[in-house]
Protein backbone atom coordinates (compact mmCIF):
# COMPACT_ATOMS: atom_id res chain seq x y z
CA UNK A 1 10.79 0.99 -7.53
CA UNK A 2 7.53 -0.07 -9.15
CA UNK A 3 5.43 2.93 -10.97
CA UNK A 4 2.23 2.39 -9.66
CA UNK A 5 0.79 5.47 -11.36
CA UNK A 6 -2.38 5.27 -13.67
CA UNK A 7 -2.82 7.94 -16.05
CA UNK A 8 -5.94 9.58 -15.55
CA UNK A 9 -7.65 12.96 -15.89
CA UNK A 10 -10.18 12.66 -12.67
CA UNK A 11 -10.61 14.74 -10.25
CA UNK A 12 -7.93 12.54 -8.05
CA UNK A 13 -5.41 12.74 -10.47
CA UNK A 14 -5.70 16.29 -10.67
CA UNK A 15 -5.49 16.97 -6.93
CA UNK A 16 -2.53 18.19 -5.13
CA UNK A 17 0.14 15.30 -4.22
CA UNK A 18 0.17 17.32 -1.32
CA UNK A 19 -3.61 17.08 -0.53
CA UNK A 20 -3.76 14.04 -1.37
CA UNK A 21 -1.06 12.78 0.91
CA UNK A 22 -2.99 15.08 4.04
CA UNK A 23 -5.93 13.04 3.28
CA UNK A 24 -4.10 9.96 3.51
CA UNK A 25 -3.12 10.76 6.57
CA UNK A 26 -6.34 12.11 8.28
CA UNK A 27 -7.85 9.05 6.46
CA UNK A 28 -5.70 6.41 8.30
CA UNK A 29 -6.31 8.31 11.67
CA UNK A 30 -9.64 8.19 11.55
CA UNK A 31 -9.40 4.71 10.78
CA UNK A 32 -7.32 3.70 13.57
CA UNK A 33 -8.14 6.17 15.84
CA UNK A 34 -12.11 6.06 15.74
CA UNK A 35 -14.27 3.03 18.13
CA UNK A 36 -15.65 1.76 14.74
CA UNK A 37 -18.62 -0.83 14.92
CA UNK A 38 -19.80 -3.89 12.53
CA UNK A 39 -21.84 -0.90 10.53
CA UNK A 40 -19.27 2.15 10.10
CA UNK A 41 -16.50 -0.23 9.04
CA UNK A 42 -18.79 -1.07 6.31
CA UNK A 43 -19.42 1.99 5.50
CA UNK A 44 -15.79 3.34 5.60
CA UNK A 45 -15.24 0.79 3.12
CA UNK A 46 -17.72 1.15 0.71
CA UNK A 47 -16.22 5.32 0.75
CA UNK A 48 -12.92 4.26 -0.33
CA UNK A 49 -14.20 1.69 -3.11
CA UNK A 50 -16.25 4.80 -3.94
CA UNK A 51 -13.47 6.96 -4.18
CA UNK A 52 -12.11 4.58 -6.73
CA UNK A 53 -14.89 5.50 -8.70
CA UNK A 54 -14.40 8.90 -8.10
CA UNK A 55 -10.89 8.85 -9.52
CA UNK A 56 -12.03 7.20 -12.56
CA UNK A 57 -10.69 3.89 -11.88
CA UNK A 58 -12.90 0.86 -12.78
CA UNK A 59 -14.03 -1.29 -9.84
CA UNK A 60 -11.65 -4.32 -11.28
CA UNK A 61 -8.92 -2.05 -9.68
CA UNK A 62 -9.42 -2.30 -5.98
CA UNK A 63 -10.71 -5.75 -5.91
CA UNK A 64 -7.83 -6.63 -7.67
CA UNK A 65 -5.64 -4.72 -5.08
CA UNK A 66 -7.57 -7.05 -2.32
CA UNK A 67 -7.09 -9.94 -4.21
CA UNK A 68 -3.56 -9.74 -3.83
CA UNK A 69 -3.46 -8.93 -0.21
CA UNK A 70 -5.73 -11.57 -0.22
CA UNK A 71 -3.10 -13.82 2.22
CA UNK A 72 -2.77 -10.95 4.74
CA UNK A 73 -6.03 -10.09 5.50
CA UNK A 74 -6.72 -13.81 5.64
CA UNK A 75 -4.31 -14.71 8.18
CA UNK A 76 -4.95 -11.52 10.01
CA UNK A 77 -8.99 -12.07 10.15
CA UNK A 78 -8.03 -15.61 11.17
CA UNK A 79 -5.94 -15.04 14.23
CA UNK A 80 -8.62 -12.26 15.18
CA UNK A 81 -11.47 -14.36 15.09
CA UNK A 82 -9.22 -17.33 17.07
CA UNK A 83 -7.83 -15.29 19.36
CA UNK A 84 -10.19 -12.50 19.88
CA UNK A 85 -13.66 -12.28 17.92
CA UNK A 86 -15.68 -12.58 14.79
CA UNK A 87 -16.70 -9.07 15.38
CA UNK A 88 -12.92 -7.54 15.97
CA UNK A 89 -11.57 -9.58 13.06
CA UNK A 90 -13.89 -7.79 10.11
CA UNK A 91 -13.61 -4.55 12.12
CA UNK A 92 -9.35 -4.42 12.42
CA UNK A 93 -9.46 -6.09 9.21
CA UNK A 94 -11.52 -3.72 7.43
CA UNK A 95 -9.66 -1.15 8.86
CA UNK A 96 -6.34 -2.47 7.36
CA UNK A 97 -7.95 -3.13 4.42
CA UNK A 98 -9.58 0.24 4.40
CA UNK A 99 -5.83 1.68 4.74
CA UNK A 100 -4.14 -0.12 2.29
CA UNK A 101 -6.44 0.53 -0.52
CA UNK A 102 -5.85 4.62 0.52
CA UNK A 103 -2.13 4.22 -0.01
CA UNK A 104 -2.74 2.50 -3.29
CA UNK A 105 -5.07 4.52 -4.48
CA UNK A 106 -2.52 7.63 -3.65
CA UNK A 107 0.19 5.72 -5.89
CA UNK A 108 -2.60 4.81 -8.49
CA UNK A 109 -3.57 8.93 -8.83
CA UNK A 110 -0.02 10.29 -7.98
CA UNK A 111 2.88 10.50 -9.92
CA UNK A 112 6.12 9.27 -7.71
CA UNK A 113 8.05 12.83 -8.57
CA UNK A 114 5.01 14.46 -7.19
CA UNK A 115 5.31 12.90 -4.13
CA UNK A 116 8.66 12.58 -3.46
CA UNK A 117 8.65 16.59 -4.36
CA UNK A 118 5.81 17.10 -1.51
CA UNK A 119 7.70 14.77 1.21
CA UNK A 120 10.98 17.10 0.10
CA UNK A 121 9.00 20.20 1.00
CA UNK A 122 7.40 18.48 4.58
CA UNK A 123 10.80 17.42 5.65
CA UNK A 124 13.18 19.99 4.76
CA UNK A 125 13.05 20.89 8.79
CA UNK A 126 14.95 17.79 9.54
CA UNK A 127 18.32 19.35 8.05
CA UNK A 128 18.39 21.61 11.46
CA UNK A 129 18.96 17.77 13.44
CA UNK A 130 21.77 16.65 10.83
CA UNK A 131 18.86 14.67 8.83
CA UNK A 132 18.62 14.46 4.81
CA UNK A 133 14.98 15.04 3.84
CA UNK A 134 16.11 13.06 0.30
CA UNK A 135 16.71 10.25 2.27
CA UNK A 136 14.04 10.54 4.44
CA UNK A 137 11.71 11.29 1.67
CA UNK A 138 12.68 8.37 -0.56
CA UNK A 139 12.29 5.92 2.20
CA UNK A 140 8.72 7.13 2.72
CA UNK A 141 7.98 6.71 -0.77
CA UNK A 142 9.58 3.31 -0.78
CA UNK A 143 7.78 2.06 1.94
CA UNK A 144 4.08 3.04 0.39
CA UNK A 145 4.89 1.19 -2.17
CA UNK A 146 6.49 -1.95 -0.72
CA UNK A 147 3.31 -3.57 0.04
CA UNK A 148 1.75 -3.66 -3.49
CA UNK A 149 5.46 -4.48 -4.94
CA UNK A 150 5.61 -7.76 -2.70
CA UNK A 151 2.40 -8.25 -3.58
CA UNK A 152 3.14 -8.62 -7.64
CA UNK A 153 5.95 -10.91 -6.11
CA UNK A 154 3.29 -13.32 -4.77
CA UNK A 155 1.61 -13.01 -7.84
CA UNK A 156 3.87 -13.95 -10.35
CA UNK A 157 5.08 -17.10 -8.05
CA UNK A 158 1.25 -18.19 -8.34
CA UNK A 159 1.68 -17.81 -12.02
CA UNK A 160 4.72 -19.83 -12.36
CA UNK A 161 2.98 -22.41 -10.23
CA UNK A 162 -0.33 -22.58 -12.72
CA UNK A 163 2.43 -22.77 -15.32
CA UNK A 164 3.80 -25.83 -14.39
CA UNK A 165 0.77 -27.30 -12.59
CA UNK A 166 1.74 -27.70 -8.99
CA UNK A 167 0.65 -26.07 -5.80
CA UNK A 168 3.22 -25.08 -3.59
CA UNK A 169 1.18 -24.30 -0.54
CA UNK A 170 2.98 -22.60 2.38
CA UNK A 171 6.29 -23.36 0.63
CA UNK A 172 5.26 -20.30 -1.28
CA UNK A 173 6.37 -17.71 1.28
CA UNK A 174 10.07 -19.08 0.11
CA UNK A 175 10.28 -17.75 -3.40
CA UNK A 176 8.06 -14.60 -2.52
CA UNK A 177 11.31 -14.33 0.63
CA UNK A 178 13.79 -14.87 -2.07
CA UNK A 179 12.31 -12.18 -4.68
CA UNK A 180 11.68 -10.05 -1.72
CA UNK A 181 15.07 -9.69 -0.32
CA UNK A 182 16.58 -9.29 -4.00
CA UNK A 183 14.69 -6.73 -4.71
CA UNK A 184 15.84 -4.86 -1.35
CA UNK A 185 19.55 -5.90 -2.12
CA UNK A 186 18.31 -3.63 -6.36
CA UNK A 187 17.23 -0.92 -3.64
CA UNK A 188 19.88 -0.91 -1.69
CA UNK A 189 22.27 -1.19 -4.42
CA UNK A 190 20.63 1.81 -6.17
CA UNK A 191 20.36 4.16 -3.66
CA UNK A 192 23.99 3.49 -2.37
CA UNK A 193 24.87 4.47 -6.09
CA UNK A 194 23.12 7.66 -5.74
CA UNK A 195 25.14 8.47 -2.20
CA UNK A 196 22.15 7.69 0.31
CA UNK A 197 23.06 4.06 1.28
């Protein structure tokens, strides 16, 4: 697992993981879950850029995050605006955009043990239907943090690439495939060594 966490002494960083996480949530329903126009999609996003600022975090931060989604919301606006509208393409988009720079901001102000500690807590119910909130907990955490891991995976293939002067194109997605499912064999190795494979 990648540590995403940025030491910081904000007013983010000193929230509660389990606030924090709550907000994530009612954040990302709202998002989804509200008719958003051209307008308030523009304004939900400037919020969560500004509550980059709020955290402390220097504006470098999320457009870096964007930059390296960059291929996703591409090919997402794209088939949107072929298949449905202009209009629908920057609102879905910025939705999903919206969303995935809430979950990196919560791994940016929130240490990993934190969370993991707060999931613990929220899921200890499952043990009454045979479930192990460790598990379940730990595959939460794992997931929130899959898209910005696959993400440096992308990156350092463009690296290589500027390295050694040639453009790979689509053929891309193959090494980025190749890193990603090595890196899930690591995970899967490692958490069958701690009993939860």
């Amino acid at each position: 697992m990648i540590a995403l966490y940025r030491d910081g002494t904000g007013i983010l960083h000193r929230a509660p993981a389990g606030l924090k996480l709550a907000a994530l949530a009612v954040g990302a329903l709202v998002l989804s879950m509200y008719p958003h126009d051209a307008v308030s999609i523009a304004l939900s996003l400037l919020v969560v850029l500004g509550l980059y600022g709020v955290a402390g975090l220097s504006f470098r931060v999320p457009v870096a995050e964007i930059w390296r989604l960059r291929w996703i919301i591409l090919v997402l606006a794209a088939a949107l605006v072929i298949f449905v509208s202009p209009l629908a393409a920057w609102i879905n988009t910025g939705r999903v955009v919206a969303v995935l720079l809430l979950a990196s901001l919560l791994t940016l102000t929130t240490r990993m043990s934190d969370l993991l500690a707060v999931l613990h807590r929220l899921l200890r119910p499952l043990r009454r239907f045979g479930r192990d909130p460790d598990a379940v907990a730990l595959t939460i955490s794992l997931t929130i943090t899959t898209v910005p891991v696959i993400a440096g995976f992308a990156h350092r293939v463009r690296e290589a690439e500027r390295a050694r002067d040639v453009r790979l194109g689509v053929r891309t997605v193959v090494p980025v495939l190749v890193m990603a499912l090595r890196h899930a064999d690591d995970v899967g190795d490692a958490l069958a060594a701690r009993g939860m494979g």
